[in-house]
PDB file of N, CA and C in Angstrom:
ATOM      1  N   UNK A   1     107.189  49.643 103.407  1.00  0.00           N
ATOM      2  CA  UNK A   1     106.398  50.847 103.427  1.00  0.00           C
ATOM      3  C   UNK A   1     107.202  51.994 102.818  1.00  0.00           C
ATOM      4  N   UNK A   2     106.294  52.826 102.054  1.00  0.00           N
ATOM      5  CA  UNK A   2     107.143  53.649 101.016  1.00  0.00           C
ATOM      6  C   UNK A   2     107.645  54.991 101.902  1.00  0.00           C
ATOM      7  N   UNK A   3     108.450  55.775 102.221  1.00  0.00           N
ATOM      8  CA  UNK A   3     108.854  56.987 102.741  1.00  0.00           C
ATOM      9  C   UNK A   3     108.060  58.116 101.963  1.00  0.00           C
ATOM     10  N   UNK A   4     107.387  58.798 102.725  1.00  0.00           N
ATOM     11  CA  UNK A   4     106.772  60.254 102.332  1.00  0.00           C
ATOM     12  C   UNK A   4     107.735  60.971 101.852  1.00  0.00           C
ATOM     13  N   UNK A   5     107.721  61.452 100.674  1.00  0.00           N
ATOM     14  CA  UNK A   5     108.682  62.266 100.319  1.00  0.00           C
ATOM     15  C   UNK A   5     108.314  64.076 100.120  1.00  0.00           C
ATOM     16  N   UNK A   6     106.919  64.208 100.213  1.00  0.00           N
ATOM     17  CA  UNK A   6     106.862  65.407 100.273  1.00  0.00           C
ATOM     18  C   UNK A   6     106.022  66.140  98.968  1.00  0.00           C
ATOM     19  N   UNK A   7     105.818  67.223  98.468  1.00  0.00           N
ATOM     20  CA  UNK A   7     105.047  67.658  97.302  1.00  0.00           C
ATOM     21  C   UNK A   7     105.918  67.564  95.839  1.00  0.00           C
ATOM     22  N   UNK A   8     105.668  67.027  95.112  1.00  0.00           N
ATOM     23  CA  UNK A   8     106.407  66.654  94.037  1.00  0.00           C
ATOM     24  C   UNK A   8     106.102  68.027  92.985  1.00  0.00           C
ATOM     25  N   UNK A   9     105.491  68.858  93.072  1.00  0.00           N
ATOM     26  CA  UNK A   9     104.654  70.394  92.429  1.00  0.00           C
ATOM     27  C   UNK A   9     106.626  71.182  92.937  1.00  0.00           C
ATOM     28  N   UNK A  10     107.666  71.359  91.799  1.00  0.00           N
ATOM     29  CA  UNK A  10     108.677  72.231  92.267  1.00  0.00           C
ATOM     30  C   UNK A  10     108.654  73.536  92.482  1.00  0.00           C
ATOM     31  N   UNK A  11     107.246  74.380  91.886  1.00  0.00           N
ATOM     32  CA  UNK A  11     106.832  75.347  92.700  1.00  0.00           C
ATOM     33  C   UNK A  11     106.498  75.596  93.901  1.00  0.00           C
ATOM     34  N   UNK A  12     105.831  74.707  94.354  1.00  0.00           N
ATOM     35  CA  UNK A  12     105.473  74.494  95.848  1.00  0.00           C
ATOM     36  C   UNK A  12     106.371  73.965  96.910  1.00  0.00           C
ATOM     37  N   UNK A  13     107.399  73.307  96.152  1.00  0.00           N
ATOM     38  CA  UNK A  13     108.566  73.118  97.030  1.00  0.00           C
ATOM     39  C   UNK A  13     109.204  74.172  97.073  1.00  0.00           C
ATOM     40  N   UNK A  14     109.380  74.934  96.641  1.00  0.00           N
ATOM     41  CA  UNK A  14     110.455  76.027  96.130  1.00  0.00           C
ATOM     42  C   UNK A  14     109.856  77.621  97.235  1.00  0.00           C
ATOM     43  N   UNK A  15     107.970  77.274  97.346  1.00  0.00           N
ATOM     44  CA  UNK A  15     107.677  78.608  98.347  1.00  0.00           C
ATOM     45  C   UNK A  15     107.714  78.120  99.523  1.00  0.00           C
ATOM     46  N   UNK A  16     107.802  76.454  99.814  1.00  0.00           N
ATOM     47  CA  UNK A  16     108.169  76.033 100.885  1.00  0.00           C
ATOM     48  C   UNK A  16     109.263  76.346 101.936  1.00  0.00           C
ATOM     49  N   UNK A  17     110.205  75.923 100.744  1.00  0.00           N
ATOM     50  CA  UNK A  17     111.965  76.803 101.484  1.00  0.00           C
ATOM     51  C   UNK A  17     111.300  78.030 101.682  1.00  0.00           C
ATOM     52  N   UNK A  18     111.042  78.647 100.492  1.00  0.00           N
ATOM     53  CA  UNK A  18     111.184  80.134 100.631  1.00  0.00           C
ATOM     54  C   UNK A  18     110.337  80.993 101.438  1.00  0.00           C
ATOM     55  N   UNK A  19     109.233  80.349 102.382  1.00  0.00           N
ATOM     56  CA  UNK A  19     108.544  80.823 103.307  1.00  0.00           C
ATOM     57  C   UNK A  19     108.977  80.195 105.036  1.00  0.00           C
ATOM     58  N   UNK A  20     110.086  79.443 104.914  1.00  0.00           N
ATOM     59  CA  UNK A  20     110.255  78.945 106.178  1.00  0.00           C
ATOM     60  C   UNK A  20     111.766  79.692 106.388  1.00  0.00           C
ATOM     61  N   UNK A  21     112.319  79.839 105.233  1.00  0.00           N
ATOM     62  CA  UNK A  21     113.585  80.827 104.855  1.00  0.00           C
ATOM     63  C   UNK A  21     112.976  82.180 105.612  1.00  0.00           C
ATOM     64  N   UNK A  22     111.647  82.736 105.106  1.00  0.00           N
ATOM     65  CA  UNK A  22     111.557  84.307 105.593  1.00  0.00           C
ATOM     66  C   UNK A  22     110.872  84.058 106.945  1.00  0.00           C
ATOM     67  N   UNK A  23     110.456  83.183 107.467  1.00  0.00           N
ATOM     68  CA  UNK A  23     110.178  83.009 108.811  1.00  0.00           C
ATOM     69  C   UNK A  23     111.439  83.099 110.320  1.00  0.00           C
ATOM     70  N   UNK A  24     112.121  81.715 109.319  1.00  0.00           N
ATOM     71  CA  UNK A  24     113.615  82.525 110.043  1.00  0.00           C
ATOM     72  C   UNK A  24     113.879  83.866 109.970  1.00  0.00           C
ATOM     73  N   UNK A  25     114.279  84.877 109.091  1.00  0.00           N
ATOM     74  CA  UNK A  25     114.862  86.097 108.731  1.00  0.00           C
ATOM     75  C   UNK A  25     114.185  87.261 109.330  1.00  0.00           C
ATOM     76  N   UNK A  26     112.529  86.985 109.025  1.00  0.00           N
ATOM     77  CA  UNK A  26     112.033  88.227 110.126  1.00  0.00           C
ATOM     78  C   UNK A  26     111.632  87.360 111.694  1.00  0.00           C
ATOM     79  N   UNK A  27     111.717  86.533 112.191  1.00  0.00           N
ATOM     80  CA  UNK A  27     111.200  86.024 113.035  1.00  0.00           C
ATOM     81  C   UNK A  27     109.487  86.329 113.240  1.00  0.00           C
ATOM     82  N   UNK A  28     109.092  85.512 112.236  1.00  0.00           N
ATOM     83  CA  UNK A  28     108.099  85.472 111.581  1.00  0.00           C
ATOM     84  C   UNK A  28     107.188  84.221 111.311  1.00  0.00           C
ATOM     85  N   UNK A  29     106.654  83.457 112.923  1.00  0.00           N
ATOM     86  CA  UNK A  29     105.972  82.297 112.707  1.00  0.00           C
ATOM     87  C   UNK A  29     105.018  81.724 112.269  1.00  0.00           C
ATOM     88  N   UNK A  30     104.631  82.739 111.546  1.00  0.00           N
ATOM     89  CA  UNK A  30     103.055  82.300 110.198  1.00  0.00           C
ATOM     90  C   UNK A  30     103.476  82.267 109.332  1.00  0.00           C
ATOM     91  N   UNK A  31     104.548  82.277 108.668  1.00  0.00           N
ATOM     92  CA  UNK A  31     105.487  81.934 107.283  1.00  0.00           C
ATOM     93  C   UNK A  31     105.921  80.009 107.704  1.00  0.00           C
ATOM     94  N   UNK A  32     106.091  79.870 108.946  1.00  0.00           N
ATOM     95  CA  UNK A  32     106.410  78.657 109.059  1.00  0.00           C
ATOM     96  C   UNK A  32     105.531  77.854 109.240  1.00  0.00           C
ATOM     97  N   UNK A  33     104.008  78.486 109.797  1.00  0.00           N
ATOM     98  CA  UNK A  33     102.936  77.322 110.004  1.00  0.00           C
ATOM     99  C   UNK A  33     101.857  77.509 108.378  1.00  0.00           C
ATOM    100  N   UNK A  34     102.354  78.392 107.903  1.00  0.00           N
ATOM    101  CA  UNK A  34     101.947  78.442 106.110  1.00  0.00           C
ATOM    102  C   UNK A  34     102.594  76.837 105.714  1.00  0.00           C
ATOM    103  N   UNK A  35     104.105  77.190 105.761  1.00  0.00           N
ATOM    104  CA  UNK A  35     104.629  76.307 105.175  1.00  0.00           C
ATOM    105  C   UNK A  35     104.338  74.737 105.451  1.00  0.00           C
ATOM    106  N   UNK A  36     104.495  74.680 106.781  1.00  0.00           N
ATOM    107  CA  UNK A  36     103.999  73.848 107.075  1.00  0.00           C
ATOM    108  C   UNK A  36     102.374  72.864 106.876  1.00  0.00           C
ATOM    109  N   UNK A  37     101.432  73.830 106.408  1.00  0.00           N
ATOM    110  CA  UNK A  37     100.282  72.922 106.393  1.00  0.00           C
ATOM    111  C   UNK A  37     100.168  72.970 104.619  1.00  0.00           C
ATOM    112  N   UNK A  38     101.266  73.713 103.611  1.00  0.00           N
ATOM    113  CA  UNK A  38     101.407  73.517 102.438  1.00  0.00           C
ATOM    114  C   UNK A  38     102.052  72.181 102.305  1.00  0.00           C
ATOM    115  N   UNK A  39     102.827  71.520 102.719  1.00  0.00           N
ATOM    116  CA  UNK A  39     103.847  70.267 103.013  1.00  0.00           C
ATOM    117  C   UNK A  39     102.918  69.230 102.922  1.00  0.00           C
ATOM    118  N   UNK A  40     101.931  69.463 103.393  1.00  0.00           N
ATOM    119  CA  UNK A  40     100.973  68.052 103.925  1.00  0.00           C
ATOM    120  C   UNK A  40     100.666  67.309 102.791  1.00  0.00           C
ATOM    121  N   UNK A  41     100.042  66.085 102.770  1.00  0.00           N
ATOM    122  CA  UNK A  41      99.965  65.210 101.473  1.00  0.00           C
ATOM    123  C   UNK A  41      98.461  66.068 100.792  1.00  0.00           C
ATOM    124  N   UNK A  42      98.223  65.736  98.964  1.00  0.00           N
ATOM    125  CA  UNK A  42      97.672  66.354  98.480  1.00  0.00           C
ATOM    126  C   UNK A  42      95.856  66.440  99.029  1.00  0.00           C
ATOM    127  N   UNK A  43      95.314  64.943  99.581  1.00  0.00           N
ATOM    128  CA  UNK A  43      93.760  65.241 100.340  1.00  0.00           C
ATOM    129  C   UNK A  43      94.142  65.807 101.616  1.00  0.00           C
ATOM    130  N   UNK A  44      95.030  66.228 102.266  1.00  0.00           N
ATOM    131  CA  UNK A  44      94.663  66.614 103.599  1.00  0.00           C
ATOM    132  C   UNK A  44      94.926  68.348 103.316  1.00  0.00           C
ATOM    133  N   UNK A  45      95.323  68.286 102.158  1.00  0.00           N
ATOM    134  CA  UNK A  45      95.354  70.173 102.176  1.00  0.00           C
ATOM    135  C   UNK A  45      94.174  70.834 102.147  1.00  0.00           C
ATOM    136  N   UNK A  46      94.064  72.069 102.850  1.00  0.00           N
ATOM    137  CA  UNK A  46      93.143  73.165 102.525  1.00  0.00           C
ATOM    138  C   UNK A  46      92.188  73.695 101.363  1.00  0.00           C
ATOM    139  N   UNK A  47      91.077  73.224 101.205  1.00  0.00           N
ATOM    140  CA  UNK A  47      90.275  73.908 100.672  1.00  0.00           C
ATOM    141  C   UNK A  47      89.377  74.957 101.206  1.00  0.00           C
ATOM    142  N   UNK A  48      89.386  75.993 100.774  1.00  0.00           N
ATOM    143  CA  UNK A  48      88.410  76.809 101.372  1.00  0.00           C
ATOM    144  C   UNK A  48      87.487  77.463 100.271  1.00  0.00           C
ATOM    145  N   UNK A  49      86.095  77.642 100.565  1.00  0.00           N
ATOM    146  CA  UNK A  49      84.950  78.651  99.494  1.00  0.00           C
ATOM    147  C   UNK A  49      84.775  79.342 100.573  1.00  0.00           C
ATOM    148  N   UNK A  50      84.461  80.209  98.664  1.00  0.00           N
ATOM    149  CA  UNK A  50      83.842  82.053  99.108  1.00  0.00           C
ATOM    150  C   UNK A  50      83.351  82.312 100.656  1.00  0.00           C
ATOM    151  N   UNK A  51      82.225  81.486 100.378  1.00  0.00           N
ATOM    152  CA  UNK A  51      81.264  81.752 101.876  1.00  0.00           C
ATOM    153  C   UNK A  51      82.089  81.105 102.979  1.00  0.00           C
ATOM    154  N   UNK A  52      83.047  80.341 103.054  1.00  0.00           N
ATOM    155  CA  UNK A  52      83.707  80.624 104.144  1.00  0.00           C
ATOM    156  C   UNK A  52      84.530  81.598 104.840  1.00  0.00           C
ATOM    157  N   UNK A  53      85.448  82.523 103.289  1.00  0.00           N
ATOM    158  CA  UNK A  53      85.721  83.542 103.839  1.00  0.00           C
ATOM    159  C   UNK A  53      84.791  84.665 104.321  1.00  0.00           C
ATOM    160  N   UNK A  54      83.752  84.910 103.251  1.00  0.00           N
ATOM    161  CA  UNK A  54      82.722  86.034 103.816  1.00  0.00           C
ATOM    162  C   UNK A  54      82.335  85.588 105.381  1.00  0.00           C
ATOM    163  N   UNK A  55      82.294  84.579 105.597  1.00  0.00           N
ATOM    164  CA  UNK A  55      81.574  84.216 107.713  1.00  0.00           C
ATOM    165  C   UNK A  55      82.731  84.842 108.409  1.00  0.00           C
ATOM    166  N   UNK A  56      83.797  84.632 107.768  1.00  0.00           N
ATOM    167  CA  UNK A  56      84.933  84.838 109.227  1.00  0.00           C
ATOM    168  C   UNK A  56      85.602  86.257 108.963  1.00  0.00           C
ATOM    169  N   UNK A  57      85.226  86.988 107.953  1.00  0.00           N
ATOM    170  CA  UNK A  57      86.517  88.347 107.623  1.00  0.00           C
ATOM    171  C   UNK A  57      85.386  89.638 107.748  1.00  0.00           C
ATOM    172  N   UNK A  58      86.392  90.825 108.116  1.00  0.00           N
ATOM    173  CA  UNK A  58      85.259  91.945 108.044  1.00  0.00           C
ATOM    174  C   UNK A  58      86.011  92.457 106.777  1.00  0.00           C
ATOM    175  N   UNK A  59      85.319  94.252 106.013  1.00  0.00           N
ATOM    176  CA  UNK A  59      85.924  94.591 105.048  1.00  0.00           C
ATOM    177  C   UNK A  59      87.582  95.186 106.103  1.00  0.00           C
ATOM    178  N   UNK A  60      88.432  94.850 104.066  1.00  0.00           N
ATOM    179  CA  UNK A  60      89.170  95.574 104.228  1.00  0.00           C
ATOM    180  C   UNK A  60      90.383  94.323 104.660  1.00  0.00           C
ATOM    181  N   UNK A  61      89.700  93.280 105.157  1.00  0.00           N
ATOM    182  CA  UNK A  61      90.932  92.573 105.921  1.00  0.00           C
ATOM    183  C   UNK A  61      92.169  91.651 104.751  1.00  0.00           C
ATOM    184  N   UNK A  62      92.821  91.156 105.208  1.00  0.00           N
ATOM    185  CA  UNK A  62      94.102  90.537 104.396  1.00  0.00           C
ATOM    186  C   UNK A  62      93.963  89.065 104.609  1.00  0.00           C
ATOM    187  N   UNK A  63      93.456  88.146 104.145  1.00  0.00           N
ATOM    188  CA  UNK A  63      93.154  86.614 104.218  1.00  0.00           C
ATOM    189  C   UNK A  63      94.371  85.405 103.446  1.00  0.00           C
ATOM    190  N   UNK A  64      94.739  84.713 104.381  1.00  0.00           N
ATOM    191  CA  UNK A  64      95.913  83.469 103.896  1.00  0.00           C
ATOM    192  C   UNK A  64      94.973  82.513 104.292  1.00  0.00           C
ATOM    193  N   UNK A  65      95.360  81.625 102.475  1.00  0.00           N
ATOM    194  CA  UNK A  65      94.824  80.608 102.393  1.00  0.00           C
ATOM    195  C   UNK A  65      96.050  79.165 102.154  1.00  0.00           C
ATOM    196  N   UNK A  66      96.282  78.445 103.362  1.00  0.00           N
ATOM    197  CA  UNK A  66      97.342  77.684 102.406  1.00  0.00           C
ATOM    198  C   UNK A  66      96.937  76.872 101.934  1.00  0.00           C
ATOM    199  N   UNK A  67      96.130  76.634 101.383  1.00  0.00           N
ATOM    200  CA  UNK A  67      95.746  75.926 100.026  1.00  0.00           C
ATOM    201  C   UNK A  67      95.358  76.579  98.901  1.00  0.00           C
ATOM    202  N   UNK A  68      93.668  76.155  98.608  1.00  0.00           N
ATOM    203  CA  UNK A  68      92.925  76.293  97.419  1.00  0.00           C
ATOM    204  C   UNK A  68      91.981  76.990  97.843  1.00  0.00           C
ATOM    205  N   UNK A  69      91.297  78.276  96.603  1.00  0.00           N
ATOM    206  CA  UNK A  69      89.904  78.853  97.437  1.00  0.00           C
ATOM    207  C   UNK A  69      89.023  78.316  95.801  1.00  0.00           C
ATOM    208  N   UNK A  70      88.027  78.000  96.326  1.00  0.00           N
ATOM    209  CA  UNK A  70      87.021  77.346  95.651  1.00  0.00           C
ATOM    210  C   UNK A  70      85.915  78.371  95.410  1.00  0.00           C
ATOM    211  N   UNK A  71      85.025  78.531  94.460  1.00  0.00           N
ATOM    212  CA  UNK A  71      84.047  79.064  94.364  1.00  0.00           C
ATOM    213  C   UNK A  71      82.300  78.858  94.925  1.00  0.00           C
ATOM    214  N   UNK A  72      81.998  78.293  95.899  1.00  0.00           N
ATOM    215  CA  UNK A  72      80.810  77.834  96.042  1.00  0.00           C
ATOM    216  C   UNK A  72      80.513  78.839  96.958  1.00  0.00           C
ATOM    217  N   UNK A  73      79.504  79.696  96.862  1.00  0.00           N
ATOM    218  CA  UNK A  73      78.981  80.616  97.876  1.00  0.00           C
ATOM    219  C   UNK A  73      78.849  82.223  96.839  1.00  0.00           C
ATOM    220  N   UNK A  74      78.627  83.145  98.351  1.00  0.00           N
ATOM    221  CA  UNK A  74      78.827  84.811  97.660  1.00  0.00           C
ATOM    222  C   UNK A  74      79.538  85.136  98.239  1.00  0.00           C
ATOM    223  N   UNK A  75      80.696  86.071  98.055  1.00  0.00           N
ATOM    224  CA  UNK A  75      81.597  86.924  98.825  1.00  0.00           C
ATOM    225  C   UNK A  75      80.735  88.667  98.372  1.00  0.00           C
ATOM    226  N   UNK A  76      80.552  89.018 100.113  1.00  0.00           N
ATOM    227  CA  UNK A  76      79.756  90.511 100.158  1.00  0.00           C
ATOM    228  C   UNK A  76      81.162  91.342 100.327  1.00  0.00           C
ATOM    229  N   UNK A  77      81.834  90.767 100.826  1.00  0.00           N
ATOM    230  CA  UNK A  77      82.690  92.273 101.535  1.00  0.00           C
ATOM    231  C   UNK A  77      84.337  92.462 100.284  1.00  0.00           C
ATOM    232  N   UNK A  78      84.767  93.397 100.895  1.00  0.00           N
ATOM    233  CA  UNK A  78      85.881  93.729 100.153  1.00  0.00           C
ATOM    234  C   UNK A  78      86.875  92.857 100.600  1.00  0.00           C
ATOM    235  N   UNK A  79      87.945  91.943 100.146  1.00  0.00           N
ATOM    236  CA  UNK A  79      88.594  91.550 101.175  1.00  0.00           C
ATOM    237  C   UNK A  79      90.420  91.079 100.054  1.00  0.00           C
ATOM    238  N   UNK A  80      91.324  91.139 100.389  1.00  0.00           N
ATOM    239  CA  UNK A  80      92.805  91.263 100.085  1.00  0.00           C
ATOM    240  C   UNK A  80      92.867  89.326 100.305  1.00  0.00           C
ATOM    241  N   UNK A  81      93.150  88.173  99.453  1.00  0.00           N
ATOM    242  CA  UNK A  81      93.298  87.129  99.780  1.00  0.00           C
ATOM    243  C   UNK A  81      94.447  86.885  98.820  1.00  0.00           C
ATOM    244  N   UNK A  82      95.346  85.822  99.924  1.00  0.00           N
ATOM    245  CA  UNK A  82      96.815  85.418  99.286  1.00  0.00           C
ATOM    246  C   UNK A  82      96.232  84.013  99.537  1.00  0.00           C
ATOM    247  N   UNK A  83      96.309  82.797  98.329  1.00  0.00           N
ATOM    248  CA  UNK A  83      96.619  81.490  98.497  1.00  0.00           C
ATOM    249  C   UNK A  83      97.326  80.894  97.689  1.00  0.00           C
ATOM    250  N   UNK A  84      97.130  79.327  97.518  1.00  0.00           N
ATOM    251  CA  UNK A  84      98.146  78.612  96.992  1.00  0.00           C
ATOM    252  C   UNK A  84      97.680  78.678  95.040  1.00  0.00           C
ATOM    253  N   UNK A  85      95.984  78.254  95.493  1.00  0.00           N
ATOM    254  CA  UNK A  85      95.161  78.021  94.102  1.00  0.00           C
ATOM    255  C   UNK A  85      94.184  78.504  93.881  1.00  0.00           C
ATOM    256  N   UNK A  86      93.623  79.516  93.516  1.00  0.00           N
ATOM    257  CA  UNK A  86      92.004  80.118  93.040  1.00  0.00           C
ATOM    258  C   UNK A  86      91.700  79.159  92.123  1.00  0.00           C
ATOM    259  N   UNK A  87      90.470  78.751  91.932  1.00  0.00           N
ATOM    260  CA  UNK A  87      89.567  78.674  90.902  1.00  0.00           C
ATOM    261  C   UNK A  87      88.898  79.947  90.183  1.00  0.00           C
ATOM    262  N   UNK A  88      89.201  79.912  88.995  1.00  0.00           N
ATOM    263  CA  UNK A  88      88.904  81.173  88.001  1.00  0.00           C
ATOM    264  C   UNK A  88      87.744  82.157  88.750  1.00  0.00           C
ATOM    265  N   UNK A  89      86.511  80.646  88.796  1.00  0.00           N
ATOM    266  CA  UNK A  89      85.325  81.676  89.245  1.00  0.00           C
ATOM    267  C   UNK A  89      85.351  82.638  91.120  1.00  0.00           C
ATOM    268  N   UNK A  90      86.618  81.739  91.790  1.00  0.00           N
ATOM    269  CA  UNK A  90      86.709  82.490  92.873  1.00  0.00           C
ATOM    270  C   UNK A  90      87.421  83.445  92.637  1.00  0.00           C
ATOM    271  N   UNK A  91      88.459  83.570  92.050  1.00  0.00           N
ATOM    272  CA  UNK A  91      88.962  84.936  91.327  1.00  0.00           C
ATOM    273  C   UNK A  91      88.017  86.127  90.697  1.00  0.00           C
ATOM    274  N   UNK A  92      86.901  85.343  89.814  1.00  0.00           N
ATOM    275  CA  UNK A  92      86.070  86.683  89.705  1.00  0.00           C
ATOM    276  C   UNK A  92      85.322  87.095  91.059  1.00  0.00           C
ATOM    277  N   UNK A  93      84.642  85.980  91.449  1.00  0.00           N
ATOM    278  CA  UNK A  93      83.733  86.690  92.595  1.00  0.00           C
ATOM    279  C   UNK A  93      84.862  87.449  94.055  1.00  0.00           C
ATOM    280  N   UNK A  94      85.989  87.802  94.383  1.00  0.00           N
ATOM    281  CA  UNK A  94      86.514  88.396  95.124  1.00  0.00           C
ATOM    282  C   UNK A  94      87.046  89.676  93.952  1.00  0.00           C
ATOM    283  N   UNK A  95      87.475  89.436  92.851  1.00  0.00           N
ATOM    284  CA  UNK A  95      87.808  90.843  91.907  1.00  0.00           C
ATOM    285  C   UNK A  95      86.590  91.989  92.373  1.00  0.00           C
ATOM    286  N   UNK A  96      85.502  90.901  92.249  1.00  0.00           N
ATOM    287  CA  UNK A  96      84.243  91.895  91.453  1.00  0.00           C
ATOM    288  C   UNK A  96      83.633  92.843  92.227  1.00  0.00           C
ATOM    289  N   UNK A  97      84.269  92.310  93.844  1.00  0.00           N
ATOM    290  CA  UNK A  97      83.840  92.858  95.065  1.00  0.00           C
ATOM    291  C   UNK A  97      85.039  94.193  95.191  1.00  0.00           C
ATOM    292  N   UNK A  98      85.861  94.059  94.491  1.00  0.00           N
ATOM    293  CA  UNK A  98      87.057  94.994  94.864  1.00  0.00           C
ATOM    294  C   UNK A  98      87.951  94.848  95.480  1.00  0.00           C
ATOM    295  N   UNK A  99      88.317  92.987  95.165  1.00  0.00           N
ATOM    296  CA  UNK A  99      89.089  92.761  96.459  1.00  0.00           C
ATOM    297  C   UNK A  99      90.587  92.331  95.687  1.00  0.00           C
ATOM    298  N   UNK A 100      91.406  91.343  96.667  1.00  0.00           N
ATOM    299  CA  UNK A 100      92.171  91.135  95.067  1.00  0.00           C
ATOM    300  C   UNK A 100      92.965  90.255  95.346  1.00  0.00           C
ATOM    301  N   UNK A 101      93.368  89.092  94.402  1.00  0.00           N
ATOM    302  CA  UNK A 101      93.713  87.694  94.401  1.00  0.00           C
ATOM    303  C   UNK A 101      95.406  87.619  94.388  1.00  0.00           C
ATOM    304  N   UNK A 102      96.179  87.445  95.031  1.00  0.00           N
ATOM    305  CA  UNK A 102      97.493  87.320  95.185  1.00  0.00           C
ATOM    306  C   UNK A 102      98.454  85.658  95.640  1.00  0.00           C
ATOM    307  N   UNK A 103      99.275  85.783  95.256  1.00  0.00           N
ATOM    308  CA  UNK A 103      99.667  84.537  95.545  1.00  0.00           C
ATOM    309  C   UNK A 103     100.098  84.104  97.020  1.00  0.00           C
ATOM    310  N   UNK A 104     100.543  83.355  97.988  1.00  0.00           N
ATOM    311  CA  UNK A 104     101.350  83.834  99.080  1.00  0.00           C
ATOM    312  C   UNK A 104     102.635  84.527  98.747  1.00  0.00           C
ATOM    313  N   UNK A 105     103.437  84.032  97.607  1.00  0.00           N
ATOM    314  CA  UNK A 105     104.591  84.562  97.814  1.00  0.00           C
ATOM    315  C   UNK A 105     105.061  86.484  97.761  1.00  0.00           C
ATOM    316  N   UNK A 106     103.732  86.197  96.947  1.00  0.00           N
ATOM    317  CA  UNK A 106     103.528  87.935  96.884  1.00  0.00           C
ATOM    318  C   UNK A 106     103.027  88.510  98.603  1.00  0.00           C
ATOM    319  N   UNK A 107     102.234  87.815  99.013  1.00  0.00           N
ATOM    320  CA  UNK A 107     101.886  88.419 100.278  1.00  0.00           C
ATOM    321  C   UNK A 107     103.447  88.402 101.276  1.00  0.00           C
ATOM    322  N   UNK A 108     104.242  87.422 101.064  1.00  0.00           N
ATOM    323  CA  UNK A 108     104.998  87.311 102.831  1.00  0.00           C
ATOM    324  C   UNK A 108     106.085  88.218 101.652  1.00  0.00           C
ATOM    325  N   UNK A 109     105.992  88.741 100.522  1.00  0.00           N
ATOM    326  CA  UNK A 109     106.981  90.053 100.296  1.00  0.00           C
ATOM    327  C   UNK A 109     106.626  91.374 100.547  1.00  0.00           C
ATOM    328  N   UNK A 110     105.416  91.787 100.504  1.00  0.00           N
ATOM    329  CA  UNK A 110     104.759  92.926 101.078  1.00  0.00           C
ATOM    330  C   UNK A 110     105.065  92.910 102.519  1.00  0.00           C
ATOM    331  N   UNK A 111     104.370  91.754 103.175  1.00  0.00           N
ATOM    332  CA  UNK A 111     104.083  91.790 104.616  1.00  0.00           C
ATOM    333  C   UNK A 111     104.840  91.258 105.560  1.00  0.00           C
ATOM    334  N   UNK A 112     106.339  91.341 105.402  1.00  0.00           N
ATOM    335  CA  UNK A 112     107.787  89.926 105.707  1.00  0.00           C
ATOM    336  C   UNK A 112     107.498  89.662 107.577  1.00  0.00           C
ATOM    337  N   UNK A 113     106.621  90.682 108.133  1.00  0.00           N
ATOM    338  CA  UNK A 113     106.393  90.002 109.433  1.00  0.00           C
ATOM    339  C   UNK A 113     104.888  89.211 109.271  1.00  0.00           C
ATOM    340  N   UNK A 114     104.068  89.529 108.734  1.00  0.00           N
ATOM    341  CA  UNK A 114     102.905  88.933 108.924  1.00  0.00           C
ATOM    342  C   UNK A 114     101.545  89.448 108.987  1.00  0.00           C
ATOM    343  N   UNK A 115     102.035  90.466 109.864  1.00  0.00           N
ATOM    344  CA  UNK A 115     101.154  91.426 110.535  1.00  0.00           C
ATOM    345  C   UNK A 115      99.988  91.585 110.245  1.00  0.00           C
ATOM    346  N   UNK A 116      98.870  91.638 110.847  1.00  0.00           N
ATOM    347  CA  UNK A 116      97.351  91.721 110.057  1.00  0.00           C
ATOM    348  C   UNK A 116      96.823  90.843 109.069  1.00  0.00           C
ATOM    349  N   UNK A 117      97.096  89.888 109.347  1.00  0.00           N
ATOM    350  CA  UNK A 117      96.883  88.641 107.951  1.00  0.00           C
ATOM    351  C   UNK A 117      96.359  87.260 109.131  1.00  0.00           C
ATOM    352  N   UNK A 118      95.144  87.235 108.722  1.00  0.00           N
ATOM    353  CA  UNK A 118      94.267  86.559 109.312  1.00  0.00           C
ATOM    354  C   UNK A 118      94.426  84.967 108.134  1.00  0.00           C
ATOM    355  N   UNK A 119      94.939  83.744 108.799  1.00  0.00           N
ATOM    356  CA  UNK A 119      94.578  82.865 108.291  1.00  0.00           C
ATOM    357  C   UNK A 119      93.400  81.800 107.996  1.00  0.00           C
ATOM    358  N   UNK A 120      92.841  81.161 107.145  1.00  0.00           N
ATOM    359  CA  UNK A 120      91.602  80.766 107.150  1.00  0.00           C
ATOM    360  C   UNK A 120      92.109  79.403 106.642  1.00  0.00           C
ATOM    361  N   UNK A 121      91.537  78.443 107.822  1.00  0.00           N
ATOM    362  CA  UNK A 121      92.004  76.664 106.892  1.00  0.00           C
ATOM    363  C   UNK A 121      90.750  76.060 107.437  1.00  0.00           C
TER     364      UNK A 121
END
């Protein structure tokens, strides 16, 4: 039986350290359960669409995705989302609302405790 070795993507290994790194440093345990459900093998990761974020966020809020956000649905509200992968067209439909597409690594440098960042898996 073959040993799991982990995400073979050296970007994704690389925000791996580097989000379980800033979890240690600010004592900061949503950098480590990010990291952690980024680790997982490639079907068991996170997908999320539009209309899932529009059900669960009000305006204004800050959304982590550790995966992928997909386009199927409408996004009504304004809303700040950090994930792993947009699809182009989910990138427009959160732009168009006024909202705005960031990576995680950009989010846990703004936000190094966490604070106000609602996760969605």
């Amino acid at each position: 039986m073959a040993k799991r070795t982990g995400p073979t993507n050296p970007y994704l290994k690389q925000l791996i350290q580097t989000l379980k790194k800033k979890s240690l440093e600010n004592k900061a345990p949503i950098w480590r359960d990010v990291a952690e459900a980024l680790d997982k093998p490639t079907r068991k990761r996170i997908q999320v669409n539009v209309r899932d974020i529009d059900l669960h966020v009000s305006n204004g809020d800050t959304i982590l995705v550790p995966g992928v956000v997909l386009s199927a649905g409408n996004l009504s509200k304004k809303v700040n989302v950090a994930a792993w992968k947009f699809s182009s067209a989910a990138k427009e439909k959160i732009s168009k609302n006024g909202g705005e597409c960031m990576t995680i690594n950009s989010l846990a440098e703004k936000n190094p405790k966490g604070s106000n960042v609602k996760i969605i898996s």
